[in-house]
Protein backbone atom coordinates (compact mmCIF):
# COMPACT_ATOMS: atom_id res chain seq x y z
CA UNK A 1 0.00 0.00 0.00
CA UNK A 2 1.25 3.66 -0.55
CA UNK A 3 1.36 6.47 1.94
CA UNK A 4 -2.93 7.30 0.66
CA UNK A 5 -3.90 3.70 1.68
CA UNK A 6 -4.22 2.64 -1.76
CA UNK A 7 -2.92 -0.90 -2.92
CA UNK A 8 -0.98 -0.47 -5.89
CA UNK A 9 1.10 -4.14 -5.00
CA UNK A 10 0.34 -7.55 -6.93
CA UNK A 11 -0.82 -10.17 -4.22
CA UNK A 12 -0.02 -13.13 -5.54
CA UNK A 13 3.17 -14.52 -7.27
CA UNK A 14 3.23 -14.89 -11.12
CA UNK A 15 2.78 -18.11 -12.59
CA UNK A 16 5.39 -19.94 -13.55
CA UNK A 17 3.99 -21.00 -16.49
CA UNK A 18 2.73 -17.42 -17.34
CA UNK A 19 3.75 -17.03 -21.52
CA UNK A 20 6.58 -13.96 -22.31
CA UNK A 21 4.27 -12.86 -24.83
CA UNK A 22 1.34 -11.75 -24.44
CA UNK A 23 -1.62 -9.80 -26.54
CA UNK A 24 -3.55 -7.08 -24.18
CA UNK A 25 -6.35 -5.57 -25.86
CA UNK A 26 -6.76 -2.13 -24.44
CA UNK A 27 -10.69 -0.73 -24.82
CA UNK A 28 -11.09 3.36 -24.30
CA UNK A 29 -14.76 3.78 -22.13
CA UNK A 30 -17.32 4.86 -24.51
CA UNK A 31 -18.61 8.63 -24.85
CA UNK A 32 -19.09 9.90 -21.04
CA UNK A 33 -21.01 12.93 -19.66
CA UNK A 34 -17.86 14.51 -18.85
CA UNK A 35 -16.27 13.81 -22.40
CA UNK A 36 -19.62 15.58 -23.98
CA UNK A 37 -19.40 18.16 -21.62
CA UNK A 38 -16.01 18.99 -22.08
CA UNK A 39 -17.11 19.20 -26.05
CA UNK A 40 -20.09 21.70 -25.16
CA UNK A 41 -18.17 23.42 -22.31
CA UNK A 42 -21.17 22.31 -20.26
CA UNK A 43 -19.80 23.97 -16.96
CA UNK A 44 -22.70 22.50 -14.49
CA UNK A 45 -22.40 18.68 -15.95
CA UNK A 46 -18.64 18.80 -15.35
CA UNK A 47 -19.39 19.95 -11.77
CA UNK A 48 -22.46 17.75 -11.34
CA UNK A 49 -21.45 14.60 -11.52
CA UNK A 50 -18.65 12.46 -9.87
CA UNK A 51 -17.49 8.98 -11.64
CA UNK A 52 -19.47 10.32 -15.03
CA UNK A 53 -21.24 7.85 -16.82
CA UNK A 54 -21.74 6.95 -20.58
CA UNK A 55 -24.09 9.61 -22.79
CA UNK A 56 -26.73 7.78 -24.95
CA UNK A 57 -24.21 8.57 -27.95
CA UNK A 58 -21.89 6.54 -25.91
CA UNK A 59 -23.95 3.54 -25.32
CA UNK A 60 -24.39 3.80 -29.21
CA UNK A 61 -20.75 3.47 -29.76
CA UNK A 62 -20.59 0.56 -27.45
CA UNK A 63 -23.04 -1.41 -28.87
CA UNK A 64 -21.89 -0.75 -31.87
CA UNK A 65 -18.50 -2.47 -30.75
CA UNK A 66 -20.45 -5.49 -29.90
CA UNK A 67 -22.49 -5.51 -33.08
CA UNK A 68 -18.69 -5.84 -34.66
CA UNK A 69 -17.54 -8.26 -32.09
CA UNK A 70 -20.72 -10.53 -33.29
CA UNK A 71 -20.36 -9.97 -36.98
CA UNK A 72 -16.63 -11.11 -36.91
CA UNK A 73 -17.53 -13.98 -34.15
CA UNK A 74 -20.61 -15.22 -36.95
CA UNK A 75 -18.97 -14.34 -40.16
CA UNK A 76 -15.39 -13.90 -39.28
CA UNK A 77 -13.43 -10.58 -41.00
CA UNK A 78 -15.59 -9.08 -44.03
CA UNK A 79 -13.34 -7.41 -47.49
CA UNK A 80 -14.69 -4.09 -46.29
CA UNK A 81 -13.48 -3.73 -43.17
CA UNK A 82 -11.47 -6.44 -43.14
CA UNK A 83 -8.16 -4.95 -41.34
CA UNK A 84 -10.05 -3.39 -38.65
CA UNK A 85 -12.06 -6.53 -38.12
CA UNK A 86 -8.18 -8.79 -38.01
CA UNK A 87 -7.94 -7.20 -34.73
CA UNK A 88 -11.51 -7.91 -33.19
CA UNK A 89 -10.80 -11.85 -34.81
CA UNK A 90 -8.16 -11.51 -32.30
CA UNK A 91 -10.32 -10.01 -29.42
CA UNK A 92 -12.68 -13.06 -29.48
CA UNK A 93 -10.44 -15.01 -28.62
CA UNK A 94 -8.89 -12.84 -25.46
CA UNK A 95 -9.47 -15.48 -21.88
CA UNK A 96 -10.03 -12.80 -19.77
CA UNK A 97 -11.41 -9.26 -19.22
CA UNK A 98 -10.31 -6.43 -17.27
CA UNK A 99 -11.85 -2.88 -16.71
CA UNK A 100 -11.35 0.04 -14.46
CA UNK A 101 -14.07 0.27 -11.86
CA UNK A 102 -15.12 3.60 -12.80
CA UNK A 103 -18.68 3.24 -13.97
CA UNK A 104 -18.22 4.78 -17.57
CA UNK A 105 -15.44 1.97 -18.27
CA UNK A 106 -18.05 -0.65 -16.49
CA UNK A 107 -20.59 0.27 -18.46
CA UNK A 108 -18.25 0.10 -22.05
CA UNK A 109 -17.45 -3.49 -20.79
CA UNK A 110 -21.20 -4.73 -20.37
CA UNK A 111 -22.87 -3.35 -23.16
CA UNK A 112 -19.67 -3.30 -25.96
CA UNK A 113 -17.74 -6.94 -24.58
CA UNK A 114 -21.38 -8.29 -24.56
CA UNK A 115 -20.65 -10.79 -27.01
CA UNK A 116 -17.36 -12.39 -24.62
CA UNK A 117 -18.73 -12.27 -21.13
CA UNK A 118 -22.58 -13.54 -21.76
CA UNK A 119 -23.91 -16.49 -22.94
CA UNK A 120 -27.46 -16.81 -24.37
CA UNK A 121 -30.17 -16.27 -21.78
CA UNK A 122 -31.41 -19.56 -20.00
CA UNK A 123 -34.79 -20.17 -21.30
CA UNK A 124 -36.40 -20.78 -17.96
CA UNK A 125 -33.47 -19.39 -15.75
CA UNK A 126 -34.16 -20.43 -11.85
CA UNK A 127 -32.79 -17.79 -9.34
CA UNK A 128 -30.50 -18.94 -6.19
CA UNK A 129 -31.99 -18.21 -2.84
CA UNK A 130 -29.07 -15.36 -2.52
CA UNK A 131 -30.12 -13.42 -5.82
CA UNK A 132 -33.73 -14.18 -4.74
CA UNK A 133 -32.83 -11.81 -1.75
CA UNK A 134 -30.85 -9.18 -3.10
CA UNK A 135 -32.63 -8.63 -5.96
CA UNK A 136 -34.13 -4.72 -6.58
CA UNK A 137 -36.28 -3.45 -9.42
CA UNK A 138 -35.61 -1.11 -11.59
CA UNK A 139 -37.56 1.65 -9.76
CA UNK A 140 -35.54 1.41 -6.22
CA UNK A 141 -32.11 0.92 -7.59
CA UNK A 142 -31.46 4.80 -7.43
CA UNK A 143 -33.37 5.17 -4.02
CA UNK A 144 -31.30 2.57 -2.48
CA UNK A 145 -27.90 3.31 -3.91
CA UNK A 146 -28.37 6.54 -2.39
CA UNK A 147 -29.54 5.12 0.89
CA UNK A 148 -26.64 2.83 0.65
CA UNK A 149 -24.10 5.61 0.08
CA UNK A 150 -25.59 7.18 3.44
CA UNK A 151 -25.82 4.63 6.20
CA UNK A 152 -22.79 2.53 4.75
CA UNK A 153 -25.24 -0.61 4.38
CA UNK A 154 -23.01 -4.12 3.11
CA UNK A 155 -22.75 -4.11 -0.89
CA UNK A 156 -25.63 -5.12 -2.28
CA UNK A 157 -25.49 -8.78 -3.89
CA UNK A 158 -27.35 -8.09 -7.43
CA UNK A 159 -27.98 -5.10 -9.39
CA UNK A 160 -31.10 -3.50 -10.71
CA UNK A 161 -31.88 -5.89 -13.17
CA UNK A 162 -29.96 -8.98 -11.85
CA UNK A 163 -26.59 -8.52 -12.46
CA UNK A 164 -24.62 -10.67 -9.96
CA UNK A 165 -20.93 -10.04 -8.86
CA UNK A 166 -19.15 -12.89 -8.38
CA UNK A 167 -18.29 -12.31 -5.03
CA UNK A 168 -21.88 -13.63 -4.41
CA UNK A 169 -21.36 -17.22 -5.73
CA UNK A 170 -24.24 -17.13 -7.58
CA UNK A 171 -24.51 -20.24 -9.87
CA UNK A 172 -27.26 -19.45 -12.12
CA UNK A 173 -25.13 -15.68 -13.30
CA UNK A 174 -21.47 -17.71 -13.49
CA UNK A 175 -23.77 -20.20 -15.69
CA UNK A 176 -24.53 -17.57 -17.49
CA UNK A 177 -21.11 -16.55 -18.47
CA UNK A 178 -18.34 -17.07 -20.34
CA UNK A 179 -15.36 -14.52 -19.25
CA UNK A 180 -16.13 -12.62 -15.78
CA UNK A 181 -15.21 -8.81 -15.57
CA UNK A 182 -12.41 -8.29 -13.02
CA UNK A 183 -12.85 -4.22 -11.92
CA UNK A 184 -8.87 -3.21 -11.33
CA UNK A 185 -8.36 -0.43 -9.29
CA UNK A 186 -4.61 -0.36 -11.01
CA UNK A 187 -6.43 0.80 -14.12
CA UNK A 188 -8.74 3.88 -12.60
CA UNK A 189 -8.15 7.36 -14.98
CA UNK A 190 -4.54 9.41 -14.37
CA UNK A 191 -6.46 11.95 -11.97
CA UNK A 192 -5.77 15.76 -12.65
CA UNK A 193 -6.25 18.48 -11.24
CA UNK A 194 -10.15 19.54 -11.14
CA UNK A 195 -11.10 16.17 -12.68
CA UNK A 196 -14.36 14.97 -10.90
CA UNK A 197 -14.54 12.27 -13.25
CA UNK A 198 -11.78 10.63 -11.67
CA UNK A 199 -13.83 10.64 -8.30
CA UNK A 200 -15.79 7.38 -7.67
CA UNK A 201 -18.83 6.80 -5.74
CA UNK A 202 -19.36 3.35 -5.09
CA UNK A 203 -17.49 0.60 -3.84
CA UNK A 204 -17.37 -3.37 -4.33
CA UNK A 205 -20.66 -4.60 -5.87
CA UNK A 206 -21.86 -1.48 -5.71
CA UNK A 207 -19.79 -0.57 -8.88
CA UNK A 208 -21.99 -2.87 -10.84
CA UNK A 209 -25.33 -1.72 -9.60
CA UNK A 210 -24.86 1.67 -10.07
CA UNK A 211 -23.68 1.28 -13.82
CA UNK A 212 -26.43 -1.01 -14.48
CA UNK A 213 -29.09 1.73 -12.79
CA UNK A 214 -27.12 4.79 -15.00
CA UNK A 215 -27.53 2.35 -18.59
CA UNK A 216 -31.44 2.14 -17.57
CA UNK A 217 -32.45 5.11 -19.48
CA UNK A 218 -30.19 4.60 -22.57
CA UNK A 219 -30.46 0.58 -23.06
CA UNK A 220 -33.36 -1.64 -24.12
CA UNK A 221 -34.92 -3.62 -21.78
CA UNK A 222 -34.07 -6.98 -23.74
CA UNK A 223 -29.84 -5.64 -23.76
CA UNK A 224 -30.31 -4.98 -19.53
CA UNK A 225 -31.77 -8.48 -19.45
CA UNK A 226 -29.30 -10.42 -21.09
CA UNK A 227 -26.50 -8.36 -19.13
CA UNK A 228 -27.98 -10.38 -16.14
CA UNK A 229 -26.24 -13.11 -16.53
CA UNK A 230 -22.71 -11.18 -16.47
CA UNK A 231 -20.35 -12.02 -13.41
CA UNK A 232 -18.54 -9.01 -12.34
CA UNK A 233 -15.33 -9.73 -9.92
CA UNK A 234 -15.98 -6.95 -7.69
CA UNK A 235 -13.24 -8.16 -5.28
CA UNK A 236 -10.19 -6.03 -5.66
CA UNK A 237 -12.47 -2.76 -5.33
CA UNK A 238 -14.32 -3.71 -2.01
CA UNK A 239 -12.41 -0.49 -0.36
CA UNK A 240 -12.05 3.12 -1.39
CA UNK A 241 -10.01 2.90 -4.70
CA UNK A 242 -9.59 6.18 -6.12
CA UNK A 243 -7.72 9.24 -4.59
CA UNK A 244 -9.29 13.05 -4.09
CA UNK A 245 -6.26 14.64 -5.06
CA UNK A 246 -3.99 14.65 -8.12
CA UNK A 247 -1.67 11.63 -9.29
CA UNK A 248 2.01 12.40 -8.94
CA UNK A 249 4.21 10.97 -11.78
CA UNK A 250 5.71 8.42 -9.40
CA UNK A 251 2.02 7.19 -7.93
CA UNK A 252 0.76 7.49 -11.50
CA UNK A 253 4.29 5.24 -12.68
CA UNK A 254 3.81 2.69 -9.14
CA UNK A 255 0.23 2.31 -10.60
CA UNK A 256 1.07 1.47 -14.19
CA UNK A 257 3.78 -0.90 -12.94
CA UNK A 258 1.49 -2.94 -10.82
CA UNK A 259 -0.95 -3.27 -13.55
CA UNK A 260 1.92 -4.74 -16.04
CA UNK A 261 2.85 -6.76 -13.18
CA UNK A 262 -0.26 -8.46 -12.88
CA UNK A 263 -0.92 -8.93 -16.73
CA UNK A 264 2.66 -10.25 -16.45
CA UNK A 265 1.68 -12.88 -13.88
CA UNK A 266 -1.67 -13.67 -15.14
CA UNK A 267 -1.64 -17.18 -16.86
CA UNK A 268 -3.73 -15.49 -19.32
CA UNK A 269 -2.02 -15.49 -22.62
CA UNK A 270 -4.79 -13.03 -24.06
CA UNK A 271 -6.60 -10.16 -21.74
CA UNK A 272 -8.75 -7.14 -22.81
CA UNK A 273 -8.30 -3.99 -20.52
CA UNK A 274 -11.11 -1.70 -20.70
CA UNK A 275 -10.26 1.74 -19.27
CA UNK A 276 -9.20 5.43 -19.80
CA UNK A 277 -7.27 7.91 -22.37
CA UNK A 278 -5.28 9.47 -20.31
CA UNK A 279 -3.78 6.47 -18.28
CA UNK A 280 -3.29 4.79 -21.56
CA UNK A 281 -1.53 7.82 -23.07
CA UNK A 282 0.92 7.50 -20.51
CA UNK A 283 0.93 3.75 -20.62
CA UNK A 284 2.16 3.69 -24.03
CA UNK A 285 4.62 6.58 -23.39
CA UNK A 286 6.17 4.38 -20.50
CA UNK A 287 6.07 1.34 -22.13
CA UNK A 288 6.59 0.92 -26.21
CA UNK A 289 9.66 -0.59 -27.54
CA UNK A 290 12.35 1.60 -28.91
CA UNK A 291 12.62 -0.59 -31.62
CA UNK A 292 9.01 0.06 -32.61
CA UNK A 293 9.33 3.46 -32.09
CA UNK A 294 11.80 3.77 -34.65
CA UNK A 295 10.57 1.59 -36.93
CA UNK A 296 6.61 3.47 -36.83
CA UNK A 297 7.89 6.76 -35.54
CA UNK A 298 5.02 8.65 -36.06
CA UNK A 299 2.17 5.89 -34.97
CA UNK A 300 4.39 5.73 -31.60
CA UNK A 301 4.47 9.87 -31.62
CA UNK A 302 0.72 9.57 -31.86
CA UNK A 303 0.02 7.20 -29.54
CA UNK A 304 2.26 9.22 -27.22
CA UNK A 305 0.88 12.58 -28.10
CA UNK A 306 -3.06 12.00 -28.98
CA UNK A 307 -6.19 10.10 -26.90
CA UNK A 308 -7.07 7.21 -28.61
CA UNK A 309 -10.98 8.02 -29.56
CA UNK A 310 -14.15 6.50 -27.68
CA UNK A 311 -14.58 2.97 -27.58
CA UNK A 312 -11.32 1.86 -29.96
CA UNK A 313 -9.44 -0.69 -29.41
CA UNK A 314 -5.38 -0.38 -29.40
CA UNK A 315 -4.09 -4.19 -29.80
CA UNK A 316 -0.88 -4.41 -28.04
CA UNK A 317 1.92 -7.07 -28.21
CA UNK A 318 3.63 -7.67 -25.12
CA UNK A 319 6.79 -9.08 -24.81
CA UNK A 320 8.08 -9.44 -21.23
CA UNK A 321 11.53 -11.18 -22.77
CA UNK A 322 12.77 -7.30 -24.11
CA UNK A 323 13.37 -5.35 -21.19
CA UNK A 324 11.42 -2.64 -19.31
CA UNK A 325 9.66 -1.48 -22.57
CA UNK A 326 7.65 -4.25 -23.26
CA UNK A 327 4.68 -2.53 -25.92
CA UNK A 328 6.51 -4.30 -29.47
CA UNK A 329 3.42 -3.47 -31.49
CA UNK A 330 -0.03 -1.61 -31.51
CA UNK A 331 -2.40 -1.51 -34.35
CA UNK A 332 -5.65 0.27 -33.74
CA UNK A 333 -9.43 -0.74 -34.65
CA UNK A 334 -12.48 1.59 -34.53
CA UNK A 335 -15.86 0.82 -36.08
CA UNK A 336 -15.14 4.85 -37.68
CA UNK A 337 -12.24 4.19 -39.18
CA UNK A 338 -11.03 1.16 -41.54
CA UNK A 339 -8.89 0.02 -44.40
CA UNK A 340 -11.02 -0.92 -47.35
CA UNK A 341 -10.52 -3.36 -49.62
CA UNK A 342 -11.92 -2.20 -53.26
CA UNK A 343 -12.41 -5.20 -55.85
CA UNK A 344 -9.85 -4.68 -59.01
CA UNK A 345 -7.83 -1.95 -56.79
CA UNK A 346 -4.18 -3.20 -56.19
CA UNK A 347 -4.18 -1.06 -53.11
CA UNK A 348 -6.48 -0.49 -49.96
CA UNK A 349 -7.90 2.71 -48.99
CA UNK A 350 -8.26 4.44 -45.22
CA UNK A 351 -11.69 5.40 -44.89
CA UNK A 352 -13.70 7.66 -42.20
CA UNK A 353 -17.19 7.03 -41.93
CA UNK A 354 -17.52 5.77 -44.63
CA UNK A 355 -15.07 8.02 -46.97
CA UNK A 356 -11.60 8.11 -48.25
CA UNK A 357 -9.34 10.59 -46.07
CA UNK A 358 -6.88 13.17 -48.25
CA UNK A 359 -3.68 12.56 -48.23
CA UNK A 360 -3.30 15.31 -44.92
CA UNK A 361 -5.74 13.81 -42.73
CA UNK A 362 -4.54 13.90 -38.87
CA UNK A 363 -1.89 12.30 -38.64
CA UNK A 364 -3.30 10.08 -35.56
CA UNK A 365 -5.26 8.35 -38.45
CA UNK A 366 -1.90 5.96 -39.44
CA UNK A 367 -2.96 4.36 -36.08
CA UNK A 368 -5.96 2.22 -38.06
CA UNK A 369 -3.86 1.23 -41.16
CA UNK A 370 -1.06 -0.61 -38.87
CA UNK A 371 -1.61 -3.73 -40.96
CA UNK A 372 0.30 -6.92 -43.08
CA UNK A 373 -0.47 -5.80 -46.44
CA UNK A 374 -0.10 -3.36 -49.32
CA UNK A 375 1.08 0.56 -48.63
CA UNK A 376 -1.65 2.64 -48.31
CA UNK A 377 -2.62 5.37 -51.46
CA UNK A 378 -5.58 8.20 -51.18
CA UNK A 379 -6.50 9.32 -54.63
CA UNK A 380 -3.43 8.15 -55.90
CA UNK A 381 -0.89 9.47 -53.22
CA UNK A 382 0.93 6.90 -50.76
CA UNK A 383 -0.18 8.07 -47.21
CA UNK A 384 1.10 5.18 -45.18
């Protein structure tokens, strides 16, 4: 634990058998209040809320993700967006998934890693006695998160619609599941100064009910229903795991340390890490190979320099065998921006929405073309 109380140490040893190399998926949240706000300069929304959670545009962009995620998991990569889609062919086959407990990144992991961590609905599911007890309608989920928050009642076992952690043991929700979501305090937002996003609100199993209550508004009833089968390892956040006051660069480095320390020891060969811009920013800064860097010096400037946008997904190689920098590739997948592949063209094109980019597009775009074929030309000109 550091001086603030906060456990930033790995608990258990690695595994011996633990593979070098590894792939970690990292997932930015979706679109949050505070990311909206910050785009409207909505003053009072900023100051509003603590631990923001995901707009309606966001919860678009997630389930878009797992719309993707399906498609490829169905169909497998199609020509159009087939070297966007290489990377989520990858995804589906990550063993385990991580995500910061703040409720924004919570909420990205149950509505856009749908297709991973839930199984088809039971068609007659029967509830154990301990969900049975704990569960709360949709109605009182706000009233007693609040009430919760103010007499410092035990973590509730289930959510609003039946979301289980779990902690709980429940049978019927691990039955449900295919990959649990472990919340890891190691991957909470870089907090800044002024940045009341940063703040949480809720602790242990708590997490999960209050993202499921927040999606309520924004998600169809059918979506909330299958989420309740999704376990939700609520275990590492069962005390106070963010910090009121800014990160140092040595907390903020201890932090990002312990994380690659854990992913190191996992005996997962394959993890997706569903968190923040910021703290990946700085991840990447830390962490990617010199060799790579001077081999893609301007994808590793980006990375470096830029946020990765809403709900992409950077997929990293890891290499533990290489020293301290241990990031030996990134390519980049967003359902915005793909390579396609036109029938008779000898060459792909980088498309945005839909269209071809000129040849001076942001630079940040060279993230999405990182892939094994054929240079890149807009309207004639070799961008990448």
């Amino acid at each position: 634990m550091n001086r603030r109380g906060n456990r930033i140490g790995v608990e258990r040893l690695a595994d011996p058998d633990a593979p070098p190399v590894k792939q970690l998926f990292i997932v930015r949240h979706a679109q949050s209040k505070w990311n909206a706000a910050q785009k409207s300069r909505d003053v009072r929304t900023l100051l509003a809320y603590r631990d923001h959670p995901l707009t309606q545009r966001g919860c678009d962009q997630a389930e878009a993700l797992a719309a993707a995620i399906t498609s490829v998991m169905r169909n497998g990569p199609d020509n159009e967006h087939f070297a966007g889609q290489k990377i989520l062919a990858g995804l589906i086959k990550a063993d385990a998934i991580w995500s910061s407990p703040h409720t924004r990144a919570l909420q990205t992991a149950l509505i856009g890693l749908r297709p991973l961590h839930t199984s088809p609905m039971p068609t007659s599911p029967t509830p154990s006695p301990s969900a049975g007890r704990a569960a709360t309608t949709a109605a009182t989920a706000g009233t007693e998160t609040a009430a919760a928050a103010a007499d410092g009642a035990p973590a509730y076992e289930a959510s609003a619609s039946g979301s289980v952690s779990r902690e709980t043991g429940n049978e019927d929700a691990q039955k449900g599941s295919t990959l649990p979501i472990r919340l890891k305090p190691a991957a909470r937002e870089k907090k800044n100064l002024g940045g009341f996003d940063t703040i949480g609100v809720c602790r242990g199993e708590r997490c999960l009910l209050r993202a499921m209550s927040e999606l309520q508004p924004h998600v169809p009833a059918d979506t909330l229903e299958q989420m309740r089968f999704t376990c939700v390892d609520a275990t590492e956040v069962k005390r106070k795991w963010w910090s009121g006051m800014r990160d140092s660069k040595q907390q903020l480095h201890q932090r990002m340390a312990a994380l690659l320390e854990e992913i190191r020891a996992s005996p997962h060969s394959s993890i997706v890490l569903v968190g923040h811009s910021h703290f990946f920013r700085e991840f990447f800064r830390a962490y990617l190979n010199d060799k790579w860097r001077e081999a893609s010096p301007h994808v590793a400037t980006d990375l470096c320099k830029h946020r990765i946008p809403n709900c992409s997904v950077a997929c990293c190689q890891i290499d533990f065998s290489v020293g301290p920098q241990v990031i030996t590739d990134v390519s980049l997948y967003s359902p915005d921006v793909y390579v396609k592949l036109t029938a008779g063209a000898s060459n792909p094109t980088l498309c945005v929405k839909g269209e071809p980019v000129s040849p001076t597009a942001n630079a940040a775009l060279r993230l999405y073309a990182r892939q094994p074929f054929a240079p890149i030309t807009v309207a004639g000109q070799e961008v990448l």
